[in-house]
Protein backbone atom coordinates (compact mmCIF):
# COMPACT_ATOMS: atom_id res chain seq x y z
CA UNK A 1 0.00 0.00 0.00
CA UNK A 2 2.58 2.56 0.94
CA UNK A 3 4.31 1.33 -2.23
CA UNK A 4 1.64 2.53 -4.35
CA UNK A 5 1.09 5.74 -2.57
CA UNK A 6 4.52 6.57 -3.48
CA UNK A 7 4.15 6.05 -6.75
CA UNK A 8 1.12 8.19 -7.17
CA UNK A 9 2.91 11.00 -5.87
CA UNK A 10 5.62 10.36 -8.19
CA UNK A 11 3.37 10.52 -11.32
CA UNK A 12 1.27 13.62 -9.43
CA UNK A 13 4.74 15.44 -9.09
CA UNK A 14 5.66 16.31 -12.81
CA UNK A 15 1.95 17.89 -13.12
CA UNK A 16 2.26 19.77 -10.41
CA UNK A 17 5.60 21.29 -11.48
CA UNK A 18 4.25 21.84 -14.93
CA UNK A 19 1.03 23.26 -13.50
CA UNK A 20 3.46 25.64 -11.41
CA UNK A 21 5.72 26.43 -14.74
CA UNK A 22 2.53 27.40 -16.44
CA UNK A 23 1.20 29.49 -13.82
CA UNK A 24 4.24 31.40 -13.64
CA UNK A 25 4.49 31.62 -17.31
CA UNK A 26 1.08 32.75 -17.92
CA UNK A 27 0.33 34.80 -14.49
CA UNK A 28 3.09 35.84 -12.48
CA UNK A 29 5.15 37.02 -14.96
CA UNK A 30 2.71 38.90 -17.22
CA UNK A 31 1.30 40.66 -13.98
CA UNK A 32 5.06 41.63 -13.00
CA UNK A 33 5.70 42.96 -16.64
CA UNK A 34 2.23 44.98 -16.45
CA UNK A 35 3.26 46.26 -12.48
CA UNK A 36 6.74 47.20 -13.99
CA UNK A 37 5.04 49.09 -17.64
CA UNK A 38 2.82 51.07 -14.95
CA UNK A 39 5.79 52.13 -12.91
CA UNK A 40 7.91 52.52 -15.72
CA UNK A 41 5.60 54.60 -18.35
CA UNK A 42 2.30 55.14 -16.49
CA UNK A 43 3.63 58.33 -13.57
CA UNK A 44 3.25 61.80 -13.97
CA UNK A 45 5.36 63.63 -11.94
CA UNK A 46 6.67 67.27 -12.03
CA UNK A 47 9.52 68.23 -10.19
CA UNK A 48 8.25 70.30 -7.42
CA UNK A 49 10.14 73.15 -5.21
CA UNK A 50 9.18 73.69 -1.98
CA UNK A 51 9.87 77.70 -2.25
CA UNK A 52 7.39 80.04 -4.16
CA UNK A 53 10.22 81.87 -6.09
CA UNK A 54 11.97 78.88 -7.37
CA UNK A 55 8.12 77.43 -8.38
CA UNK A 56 7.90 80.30 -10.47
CA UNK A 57 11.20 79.88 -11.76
CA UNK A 58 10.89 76.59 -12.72
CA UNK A 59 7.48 75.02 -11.79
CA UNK A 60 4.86 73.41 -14.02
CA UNK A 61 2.17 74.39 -15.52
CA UNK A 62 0.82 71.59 -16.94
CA UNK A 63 2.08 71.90 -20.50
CA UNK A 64 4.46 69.18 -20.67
CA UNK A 65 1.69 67.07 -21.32
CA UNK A 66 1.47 67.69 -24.61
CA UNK A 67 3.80 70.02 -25.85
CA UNK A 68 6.73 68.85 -23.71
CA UNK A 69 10.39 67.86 -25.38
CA UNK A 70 11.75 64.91 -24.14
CA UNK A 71 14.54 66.23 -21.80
CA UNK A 72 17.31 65.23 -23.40
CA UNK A 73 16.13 66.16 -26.63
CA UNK A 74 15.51 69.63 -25.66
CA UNK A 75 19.21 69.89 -24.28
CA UNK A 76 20.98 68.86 -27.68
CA UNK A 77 18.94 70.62 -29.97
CA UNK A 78 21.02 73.83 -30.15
CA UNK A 79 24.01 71.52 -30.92
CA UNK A 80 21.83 69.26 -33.06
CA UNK A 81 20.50 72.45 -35.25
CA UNK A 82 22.78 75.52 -34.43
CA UNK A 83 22.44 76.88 -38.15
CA UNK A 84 18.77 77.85 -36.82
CA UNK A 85 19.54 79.65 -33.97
CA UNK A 86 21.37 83.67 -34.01
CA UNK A 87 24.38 82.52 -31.53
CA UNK A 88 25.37 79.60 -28.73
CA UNK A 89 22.11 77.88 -27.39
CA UNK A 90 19.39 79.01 -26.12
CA UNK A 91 21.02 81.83 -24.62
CA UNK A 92 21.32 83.17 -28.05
CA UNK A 93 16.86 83.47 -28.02
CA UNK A 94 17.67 85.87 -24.60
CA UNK A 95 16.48 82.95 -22.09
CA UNK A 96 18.20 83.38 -18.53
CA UNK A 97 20.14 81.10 -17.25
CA UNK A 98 21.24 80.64 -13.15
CA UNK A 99 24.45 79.76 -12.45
CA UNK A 100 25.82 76.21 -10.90
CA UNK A 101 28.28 76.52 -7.78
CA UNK A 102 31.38 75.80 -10.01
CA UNK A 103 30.24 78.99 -12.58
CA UNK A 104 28.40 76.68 -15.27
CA UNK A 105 24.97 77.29 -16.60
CA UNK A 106 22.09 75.36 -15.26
CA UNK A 107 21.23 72.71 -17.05
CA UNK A 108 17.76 74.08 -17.96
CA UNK A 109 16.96 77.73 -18.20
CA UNK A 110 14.79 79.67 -15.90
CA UNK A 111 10.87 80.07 -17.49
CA UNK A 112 11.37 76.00 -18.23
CA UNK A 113 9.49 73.33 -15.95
CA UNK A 114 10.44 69.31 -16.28
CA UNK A 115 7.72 66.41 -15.68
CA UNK A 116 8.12 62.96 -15.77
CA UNK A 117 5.44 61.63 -17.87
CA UNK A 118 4.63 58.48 -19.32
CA UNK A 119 8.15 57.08 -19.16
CA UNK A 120 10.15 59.60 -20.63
CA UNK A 121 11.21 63.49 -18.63
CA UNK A 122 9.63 66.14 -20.66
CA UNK A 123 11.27 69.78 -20.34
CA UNK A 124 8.31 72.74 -21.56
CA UNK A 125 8.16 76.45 -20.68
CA UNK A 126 6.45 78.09 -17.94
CA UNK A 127 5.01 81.74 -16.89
CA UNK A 128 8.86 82.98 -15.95
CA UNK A 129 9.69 82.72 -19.85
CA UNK A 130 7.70 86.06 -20.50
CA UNK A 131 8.20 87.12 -17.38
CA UNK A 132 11.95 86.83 -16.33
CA UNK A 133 14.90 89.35 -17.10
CA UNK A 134 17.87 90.75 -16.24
CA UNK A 135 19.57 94.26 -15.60
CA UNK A 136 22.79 95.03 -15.60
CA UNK A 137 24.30 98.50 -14.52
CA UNK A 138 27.01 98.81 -16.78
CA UNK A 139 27.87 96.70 -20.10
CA UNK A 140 31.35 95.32 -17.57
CA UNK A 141 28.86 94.05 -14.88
CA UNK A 142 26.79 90.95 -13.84
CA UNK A 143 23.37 90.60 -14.45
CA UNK A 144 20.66 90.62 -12.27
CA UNK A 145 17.45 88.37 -12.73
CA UNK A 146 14.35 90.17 -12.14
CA UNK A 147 11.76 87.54 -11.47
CA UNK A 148 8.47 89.42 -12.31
CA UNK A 149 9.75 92.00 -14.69
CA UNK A 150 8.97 91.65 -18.92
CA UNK A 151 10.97 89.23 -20.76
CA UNK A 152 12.88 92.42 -22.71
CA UNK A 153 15.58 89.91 -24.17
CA UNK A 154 13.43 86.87 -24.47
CA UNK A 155 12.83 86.45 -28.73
CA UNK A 156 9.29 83.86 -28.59
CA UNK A 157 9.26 84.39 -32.25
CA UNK A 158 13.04 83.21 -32.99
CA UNK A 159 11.89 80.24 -30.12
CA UNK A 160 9.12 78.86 -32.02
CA UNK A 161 11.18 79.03 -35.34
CA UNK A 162 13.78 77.53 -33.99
CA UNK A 163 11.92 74.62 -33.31
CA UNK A 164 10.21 74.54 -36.38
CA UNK A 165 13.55 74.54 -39.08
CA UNK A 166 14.69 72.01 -36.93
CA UNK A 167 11.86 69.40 -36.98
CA UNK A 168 12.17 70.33 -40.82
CA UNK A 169 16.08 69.03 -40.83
CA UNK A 170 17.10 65.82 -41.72
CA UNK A 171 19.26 66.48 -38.91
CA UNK A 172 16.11 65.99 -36.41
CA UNK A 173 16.57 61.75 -36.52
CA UNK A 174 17.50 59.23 -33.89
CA UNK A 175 20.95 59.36 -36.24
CA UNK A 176 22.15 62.32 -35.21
CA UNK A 177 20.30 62.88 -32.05
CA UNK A 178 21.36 59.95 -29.92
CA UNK A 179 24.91 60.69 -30.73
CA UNK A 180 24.86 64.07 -29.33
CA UNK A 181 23.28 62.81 -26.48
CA UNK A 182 25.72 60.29 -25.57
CA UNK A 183 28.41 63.06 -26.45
CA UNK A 184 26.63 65.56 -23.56
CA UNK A 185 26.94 62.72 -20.52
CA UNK A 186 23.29 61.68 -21.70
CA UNK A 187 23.65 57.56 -20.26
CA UNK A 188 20.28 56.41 -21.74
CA UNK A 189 19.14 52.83 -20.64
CA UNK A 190 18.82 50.16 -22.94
CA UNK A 191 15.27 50.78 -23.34
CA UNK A 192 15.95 54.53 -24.01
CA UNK A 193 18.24 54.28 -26.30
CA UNK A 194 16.72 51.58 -28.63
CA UNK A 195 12.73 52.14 -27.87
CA UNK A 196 11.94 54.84 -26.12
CA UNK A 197 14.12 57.81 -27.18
CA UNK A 198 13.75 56.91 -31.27
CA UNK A 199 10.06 56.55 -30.85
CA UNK A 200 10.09 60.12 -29.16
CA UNK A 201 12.09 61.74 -31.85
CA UNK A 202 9.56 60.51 -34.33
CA UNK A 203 6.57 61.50 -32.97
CA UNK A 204 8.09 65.29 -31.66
CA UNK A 205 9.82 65.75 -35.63
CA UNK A 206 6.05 65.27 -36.62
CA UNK A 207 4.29 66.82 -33.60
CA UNK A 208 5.95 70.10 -34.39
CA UNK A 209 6.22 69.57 -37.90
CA UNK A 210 2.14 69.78 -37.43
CA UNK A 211 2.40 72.65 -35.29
CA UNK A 212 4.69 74.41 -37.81
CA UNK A 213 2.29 74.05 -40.42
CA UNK A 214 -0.74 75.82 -38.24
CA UNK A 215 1.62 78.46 -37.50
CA UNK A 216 2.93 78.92 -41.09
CA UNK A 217 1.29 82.44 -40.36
CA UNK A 218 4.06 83.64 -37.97
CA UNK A 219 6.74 83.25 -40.71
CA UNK A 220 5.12 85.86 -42.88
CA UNK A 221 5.30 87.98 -40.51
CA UNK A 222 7.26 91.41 -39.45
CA UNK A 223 10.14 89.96 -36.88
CA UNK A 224 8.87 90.85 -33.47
CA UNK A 225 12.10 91.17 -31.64
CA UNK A 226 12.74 90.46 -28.31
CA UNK A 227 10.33 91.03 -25.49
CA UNK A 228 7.09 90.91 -27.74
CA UNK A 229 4.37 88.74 -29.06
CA UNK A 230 2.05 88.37 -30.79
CA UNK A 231 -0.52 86.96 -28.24
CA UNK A 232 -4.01 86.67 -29.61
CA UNK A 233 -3.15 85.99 -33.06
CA UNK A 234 -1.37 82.74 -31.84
CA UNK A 235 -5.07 82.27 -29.97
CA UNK A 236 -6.57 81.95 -32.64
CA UNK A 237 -5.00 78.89 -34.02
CA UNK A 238 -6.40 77.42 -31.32
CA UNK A 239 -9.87 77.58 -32.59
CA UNK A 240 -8.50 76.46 -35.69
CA UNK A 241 -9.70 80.22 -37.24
CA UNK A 242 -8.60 80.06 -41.37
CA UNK A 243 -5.04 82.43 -40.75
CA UNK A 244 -4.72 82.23 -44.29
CA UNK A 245 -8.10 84.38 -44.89
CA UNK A 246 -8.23 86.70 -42.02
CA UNK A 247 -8.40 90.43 -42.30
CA UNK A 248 -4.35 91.36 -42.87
CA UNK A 249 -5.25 94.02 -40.53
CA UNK A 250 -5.31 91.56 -37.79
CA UNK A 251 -1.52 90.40 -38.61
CA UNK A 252 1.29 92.08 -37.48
CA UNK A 253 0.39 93.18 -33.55
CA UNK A 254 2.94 92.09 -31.26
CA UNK A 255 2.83 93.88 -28.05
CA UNK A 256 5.28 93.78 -24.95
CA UNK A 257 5.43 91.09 -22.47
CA UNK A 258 3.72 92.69 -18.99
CA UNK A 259 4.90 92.98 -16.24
CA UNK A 260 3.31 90.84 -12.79
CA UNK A 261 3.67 93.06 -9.94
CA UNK A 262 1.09 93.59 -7.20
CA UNK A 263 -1.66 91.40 -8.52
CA UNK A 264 -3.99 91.68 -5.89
CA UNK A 265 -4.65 95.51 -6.31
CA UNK A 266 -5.79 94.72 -10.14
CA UNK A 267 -8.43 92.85 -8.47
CA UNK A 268 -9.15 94.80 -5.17
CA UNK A 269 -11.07 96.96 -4.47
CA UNK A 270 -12.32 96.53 -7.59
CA UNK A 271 -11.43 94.48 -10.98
CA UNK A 272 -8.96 96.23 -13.67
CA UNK A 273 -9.56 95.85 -16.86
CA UNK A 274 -6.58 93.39 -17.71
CA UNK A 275 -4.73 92.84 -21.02
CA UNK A 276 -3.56 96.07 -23.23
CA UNK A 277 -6.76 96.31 -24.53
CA UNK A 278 -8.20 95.91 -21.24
CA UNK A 279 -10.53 92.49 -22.69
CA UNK A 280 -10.97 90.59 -19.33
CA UNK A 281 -11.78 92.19 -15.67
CA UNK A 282 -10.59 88.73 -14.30
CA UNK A 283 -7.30 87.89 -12.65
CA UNK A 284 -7.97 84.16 -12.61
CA UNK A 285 -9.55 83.81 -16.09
CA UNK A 286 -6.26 86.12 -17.68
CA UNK A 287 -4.58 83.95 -16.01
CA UNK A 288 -5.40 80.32 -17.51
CA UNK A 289 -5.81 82.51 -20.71
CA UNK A 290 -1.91 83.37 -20.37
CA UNK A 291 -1.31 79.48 -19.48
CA UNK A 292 -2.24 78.56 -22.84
CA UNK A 293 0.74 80.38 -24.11
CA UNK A 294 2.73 77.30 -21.82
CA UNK A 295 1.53 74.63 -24.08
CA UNK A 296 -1.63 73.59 -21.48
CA UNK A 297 -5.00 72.68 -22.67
CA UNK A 298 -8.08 72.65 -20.37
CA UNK A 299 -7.63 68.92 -19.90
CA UNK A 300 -3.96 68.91 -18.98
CA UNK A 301 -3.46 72.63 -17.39
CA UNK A 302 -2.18 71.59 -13.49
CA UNK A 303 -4.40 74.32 -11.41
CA UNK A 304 -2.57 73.05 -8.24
CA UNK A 305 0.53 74.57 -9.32
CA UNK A 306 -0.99 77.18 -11.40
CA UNK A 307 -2.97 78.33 -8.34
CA UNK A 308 0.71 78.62 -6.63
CA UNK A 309 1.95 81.13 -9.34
CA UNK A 310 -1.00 83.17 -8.85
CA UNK A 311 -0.59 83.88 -4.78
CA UNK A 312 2.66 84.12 -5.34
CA UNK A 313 2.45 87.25 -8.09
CA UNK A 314 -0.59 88.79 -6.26
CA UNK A 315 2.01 90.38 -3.31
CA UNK A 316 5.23 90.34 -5.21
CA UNK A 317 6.52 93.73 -5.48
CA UNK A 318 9.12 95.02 -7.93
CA UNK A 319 12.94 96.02 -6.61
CA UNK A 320 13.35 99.85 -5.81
CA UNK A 321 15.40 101.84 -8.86
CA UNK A 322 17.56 103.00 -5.67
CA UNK A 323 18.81 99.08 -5.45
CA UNK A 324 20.54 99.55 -8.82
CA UNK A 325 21.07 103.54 -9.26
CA UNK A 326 21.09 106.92 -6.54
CA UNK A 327 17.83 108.66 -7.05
CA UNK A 328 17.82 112.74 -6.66
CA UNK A 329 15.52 113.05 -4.12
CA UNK A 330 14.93 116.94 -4.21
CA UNK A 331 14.35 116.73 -8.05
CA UNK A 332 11.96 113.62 -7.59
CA UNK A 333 10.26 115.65 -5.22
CA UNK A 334 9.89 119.23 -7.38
CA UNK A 335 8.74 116.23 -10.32
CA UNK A 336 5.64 114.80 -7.95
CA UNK A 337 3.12 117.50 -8.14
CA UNK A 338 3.98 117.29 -11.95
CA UNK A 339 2.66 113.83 -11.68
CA UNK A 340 -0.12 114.15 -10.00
CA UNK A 341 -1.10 117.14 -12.49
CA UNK A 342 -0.89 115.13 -15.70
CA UNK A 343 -0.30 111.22 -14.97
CA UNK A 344 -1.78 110.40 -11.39
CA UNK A 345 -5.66 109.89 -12.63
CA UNK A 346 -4.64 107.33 -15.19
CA UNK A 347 -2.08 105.75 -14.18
CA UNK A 348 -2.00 106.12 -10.03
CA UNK A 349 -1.23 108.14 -7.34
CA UNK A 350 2.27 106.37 -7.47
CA UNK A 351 4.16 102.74 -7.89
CA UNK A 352 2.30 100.94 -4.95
CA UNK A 353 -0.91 103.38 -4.52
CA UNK A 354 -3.05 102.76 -7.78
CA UNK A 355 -5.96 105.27 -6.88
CA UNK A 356 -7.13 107.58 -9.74
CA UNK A 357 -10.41 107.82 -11.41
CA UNK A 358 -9.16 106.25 -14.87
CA UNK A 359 -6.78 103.42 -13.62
CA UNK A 360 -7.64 100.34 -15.09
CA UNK A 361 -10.18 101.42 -17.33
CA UNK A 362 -10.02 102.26 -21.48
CA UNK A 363 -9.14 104.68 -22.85
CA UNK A 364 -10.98 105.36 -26.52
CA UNK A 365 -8.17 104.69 -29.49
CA UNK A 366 -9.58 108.22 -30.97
CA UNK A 367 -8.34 109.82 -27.67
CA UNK A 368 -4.90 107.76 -26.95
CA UNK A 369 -4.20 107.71 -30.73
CA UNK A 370 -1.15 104.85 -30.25
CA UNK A 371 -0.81 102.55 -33.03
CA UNK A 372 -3.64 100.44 -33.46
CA UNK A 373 -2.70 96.71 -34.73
CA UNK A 374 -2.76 95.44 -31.05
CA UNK A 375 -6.43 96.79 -30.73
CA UNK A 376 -7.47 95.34 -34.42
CA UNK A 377 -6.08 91.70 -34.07
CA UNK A 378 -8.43 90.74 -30.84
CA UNK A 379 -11.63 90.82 -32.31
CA UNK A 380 -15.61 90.45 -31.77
CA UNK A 381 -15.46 86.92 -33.46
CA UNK A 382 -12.76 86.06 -31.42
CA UNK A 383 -14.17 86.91 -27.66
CA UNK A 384 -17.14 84.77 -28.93
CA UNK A 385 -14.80 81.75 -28.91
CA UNK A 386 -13.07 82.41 -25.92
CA UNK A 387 -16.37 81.92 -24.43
CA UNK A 388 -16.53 78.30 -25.00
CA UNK A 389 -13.35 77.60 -23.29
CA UNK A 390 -13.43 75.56 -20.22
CA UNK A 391 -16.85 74.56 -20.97
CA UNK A 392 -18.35 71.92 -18.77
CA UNK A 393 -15.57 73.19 -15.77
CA UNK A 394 -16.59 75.37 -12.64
CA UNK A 395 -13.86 77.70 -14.53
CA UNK A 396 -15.29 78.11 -17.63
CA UNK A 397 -14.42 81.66 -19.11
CA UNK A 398 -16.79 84.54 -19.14
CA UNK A 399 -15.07 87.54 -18.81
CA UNK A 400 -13.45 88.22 -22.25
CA UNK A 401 -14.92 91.10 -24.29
CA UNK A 402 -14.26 93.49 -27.51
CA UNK A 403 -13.17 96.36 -26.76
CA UNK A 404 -12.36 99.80 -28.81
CA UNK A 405 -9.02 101.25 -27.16
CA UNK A 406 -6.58 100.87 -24.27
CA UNK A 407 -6.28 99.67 -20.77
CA UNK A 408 -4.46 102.89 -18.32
CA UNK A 409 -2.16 100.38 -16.47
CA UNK A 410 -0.87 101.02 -13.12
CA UNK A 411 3.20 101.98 -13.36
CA UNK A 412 4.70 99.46 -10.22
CA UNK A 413 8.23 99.12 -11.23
CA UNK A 414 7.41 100.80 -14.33
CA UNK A 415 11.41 101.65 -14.43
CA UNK A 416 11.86 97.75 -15.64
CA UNK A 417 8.87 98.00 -17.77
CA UNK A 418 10.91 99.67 -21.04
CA UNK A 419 10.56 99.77 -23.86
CA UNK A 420 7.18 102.00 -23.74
CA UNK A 421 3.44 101.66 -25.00
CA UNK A 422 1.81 98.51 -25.59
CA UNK A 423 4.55 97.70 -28.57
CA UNK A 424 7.21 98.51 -27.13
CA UNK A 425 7.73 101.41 -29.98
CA UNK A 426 9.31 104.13 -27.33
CA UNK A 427 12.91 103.06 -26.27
CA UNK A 428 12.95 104.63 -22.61
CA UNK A 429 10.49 107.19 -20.73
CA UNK A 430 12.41 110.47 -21.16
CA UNK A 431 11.88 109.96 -24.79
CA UNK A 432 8.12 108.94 -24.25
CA UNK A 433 7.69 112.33 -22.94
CA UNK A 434 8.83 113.96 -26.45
CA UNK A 435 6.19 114.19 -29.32
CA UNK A 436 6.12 111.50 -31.68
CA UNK A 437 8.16 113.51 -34.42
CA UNK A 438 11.16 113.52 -31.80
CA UNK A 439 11.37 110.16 -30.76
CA UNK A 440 13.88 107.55 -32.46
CA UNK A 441 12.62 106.27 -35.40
CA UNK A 442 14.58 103.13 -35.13
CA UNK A 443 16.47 101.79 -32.35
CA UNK A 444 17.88 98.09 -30.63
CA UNK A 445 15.99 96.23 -28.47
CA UNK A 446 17.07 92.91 -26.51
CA UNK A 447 20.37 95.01 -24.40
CA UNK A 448 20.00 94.45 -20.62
CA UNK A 449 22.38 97.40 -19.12
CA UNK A 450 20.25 100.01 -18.15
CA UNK A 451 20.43 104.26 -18.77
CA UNK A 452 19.21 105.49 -15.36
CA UNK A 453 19.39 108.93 -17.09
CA UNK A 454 16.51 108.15 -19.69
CA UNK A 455 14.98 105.49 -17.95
CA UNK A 456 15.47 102.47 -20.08
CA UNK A 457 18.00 100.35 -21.87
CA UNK A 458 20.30 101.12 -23.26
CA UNK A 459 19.43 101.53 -27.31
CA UNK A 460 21.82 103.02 -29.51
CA UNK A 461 24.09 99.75 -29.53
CA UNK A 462 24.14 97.08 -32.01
CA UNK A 463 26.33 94.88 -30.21
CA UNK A 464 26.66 93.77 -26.14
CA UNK A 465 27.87 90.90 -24.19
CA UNK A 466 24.39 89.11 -24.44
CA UNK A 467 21.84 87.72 -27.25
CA UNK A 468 21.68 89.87 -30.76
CA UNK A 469 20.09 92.74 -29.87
CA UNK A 470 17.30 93.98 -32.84
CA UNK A 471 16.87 96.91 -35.09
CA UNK A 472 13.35 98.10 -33.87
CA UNK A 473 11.72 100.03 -36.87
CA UNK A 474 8.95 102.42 -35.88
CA UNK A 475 7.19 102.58 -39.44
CA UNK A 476 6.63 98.52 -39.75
CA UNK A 477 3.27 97.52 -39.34
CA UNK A 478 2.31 97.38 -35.66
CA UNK A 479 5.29 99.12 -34.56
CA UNK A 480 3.65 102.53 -34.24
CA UNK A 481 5.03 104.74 -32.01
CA UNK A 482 2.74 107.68 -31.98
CA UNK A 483 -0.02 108.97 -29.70
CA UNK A 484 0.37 109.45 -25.88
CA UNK A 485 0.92 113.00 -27.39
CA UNK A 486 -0.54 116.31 -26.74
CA UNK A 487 -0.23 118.99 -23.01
CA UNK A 488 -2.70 116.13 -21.51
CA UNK A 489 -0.16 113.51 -21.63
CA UNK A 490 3.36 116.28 -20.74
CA UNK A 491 4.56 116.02 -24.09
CA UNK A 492 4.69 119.84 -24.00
CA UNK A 493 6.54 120.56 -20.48
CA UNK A 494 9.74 122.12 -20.59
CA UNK A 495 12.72 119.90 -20.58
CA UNK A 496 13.48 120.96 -16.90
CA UNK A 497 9.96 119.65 -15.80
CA UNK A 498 10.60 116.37 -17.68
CA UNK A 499 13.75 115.19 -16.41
CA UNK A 500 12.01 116.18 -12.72
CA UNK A 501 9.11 114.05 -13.53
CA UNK A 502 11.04 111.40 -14.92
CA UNK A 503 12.93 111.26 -11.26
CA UNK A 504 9.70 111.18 -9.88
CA UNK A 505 8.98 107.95 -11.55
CA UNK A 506 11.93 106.08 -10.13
CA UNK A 507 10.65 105.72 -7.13
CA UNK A 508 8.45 103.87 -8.72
């Protein structure tokens, strides 16, 4: 009996082993490979920062999700396609870059966020882009980043082309991109460098290939320079409007990055009208607006982190002129009843008291007579649309609206806010203060030294220590740089009252 019992278990042992191959075969490992595709492809992480600044520096918004490069794509390009760029990386564009302990440039610069997202880091701009700069107070000394200030050296126009000749270059293939990693310290996996990394190439060459192509519009247009785009135009495309057959009226309307000082008083006591063309009353709502500019959708915009930006900018307030430069005191004083006489009701009582009948409000095109491309490209149609953004969400917009001039803006740290009016069109605000005829016809944006005489940067240079600057021309189309003219505005004070007024406003 125990004979035979022993030999049952001897023919019951194979099966049992099989059945125990087979179950590993077919279950285990299947369910290991799916835990370790989840871990491996299915997170979505950003890199967080525990302080407010450096989240605005470098924080997402959301738009690596679908517009994100693949990190170390987005480091090699500029050595992958430097024919396509105006100088050495993406310094060359005007993007800021910290420095490392040992001197070096960050790795990434400040304005870009990084994500980990399905498998793969993505690297895609934030807010800081447009609103990061530096100022230097002579052309021998160090820069200083201004976190809150307009992007006055940042080209977006030269960005997006950049991008766009590339994906257009044979150049933009696993062949030539994978070496250049490997040359920059880039130690890509197995999986990286065979699967994933080639598959991403692909699919970015024809992501912004098809990008390109809905964009074709911003080729044929008048360079924008640094500091400026063209905001609403690019909005457009994203309610697929036909660019080709729009009024050419609309083209051709880049205005200056703003500035995002002192938030909270554009909302209280009561809501500014917000944009250049005052079109939203709305803090929140400009804000997502702006966020599309960041490569987010209403699906994929991260309001967490967004929602971080936006305490952070409603109390930031701008450095003092006196941090950088000696102000005259008794001169700024003899130029702040001048001030009050022909600025204070549009513009504020001064840099951190905005009270004054017209501040925030429009002012009729007729009356302000500035050039009026800006004005012309956000239209009726266009509003309409914005409407049905966020539709279905608690968020949905509701705010934007046509209007017919533009906004009086409040002048906090309006010494880092040059060049002057909504294009940009006035190098510095002694010169605002002349009558159209008088100021420069032509001058260079993108320098970063400063003229604490004029009140502006410096503009008569073709050539500095940082990105090409550009040759600003006042008679392109929507580069206008009349209007703000006339005794209302102070165009007709004597050059003593000017230069006391202009005082005034560095203690802005």
């Amino acid at each position: 009996m125990n004979e035979l019992n022993g030999q049952q278990k001897i023919a019951k042992s194979p099966w049992k082993r099989r059945f125990i191959i087979l179950f590993i075969l077919t279950v285990v490992l299947p369910m290991l490979a799916v835990v370790w595709l989840v871990q491996r492809f299915g997170g979505d992480v950003p890199v967080d920062y525990a302080s407010p600044t450096e989240h605005f520096k470098y924080g997402s918004t959301g738009g690596e999700h679908e517009m994100g490069f693949p990190y170390w794509i987005w480091r090699v390009l500029p050595d992958v396609c430097p024919q396509y760029l105006p100088g050495k990386g993406y310094q060359s564009l005007g993007m800021v870059f910290e420095k490392n302990a040992d001197g070096s440039d960050r790795d990434l610069p400040v304005g870009t966020s990084q994500r980990r997202y399905q498998g793969i880091d993505r690297v895609f701009v934030n807010c800081a882009v447009c609103h990061t700069s530096t100022v230097r107070t002579a052309a021998d000394q160090p820069p200083t980043i201004v976190l809150g200030m307009p992007a006055a050296t940042f080209n977006m126009k030269g960005f997006e082309e950049f991008f766009f000749h590339c994906a257009a270059d044979p150049k933009f293939s696993k062949e030539f991109i994978l070496p250049e990693i490997e040359r920059q310290g880039g130690q890509l996996d197995l999986l990286d460098r065979y699967v994933v990394y080639p598959v991403a190439i692909a699919i970015m060459r024809d992501r912004v290939l098809a990008l390109a192509g809905r964009f074709d519009w911003v080729s044929r247009q008048h360079a924008w320079g640094p500091g400026r785009v063209d905001t609403f135009n690019s909005a457009k495309v994203i309610f697929n409007f036909p660019m080709a057959h729009l009024d050419p009226d609309e083209f051709d309307a880049p205005a200056d990055f703003p500035s995002l000082w002192r938030q909270r008083q554009r909302k209280e006591p009561q809501e500014m009208q917000l944009h250049w063309d005052g079109n939203n009353t709305t803090v929140e709502e400009r804000n997502k607006s702006a966020a599309f500019g960041t490569g987010t959708t209403p699906p994929t915009i991260d309001l967490e982190r967004i929602s971080r930006v936006e305490d952070w900018i409603l109390e930031v307030t701008p450095p003092s002129f006196s941090q950088f430069f000696p102000v005259d005191a008794e001169l700024a004083q003899r130029g702040a009843p001048i001030y009050k006489a022909y600025c204070a009701n549009c513009h504020g009582a001064s840099g951190s008291d905005f009270s004054g009948e017209l501040v925030g409000k429009v002012t009729p095109l007729a009356e302000i007579g500035t050039d009026r491309r800006r004005l012309d490209s956000y239209t009726y149609t266009l509003a309409v649309n914005q409407a049905t953004l966020y539709a279905g969400y608690p968020w949905r917009f509701t705010h934007f609206r046509k209007t017919h001039g533009y906004a009086n803006m409040p002048l906090d740290g309006v010494w880092l806010r040059a060049p002057y009016l909504h294009n940009g069109s006035v190098p510095s605000l002694r010169e605002l203060l002349e009558p159209a005829a008088a100021r420069p016809a032509s001058f260079y944006r993108g320098n970063d030294v400063y003229d604490p005489l004029k009140v502006g940067f410096v503009s008569d240079q073709a050539q500095g220590n940082g990105p090409p600057f550009f040759l600003f021309d006042t008679t392109a189309p929507g580069n206008g740089n009349g209007g703000h003219t006339g005794k209302a505005y102070g165009t007709e004070l004597s050059a003593d009252e000017k230069t006391a007024l202009v005082e005034f406003m560095k203690t802005f």
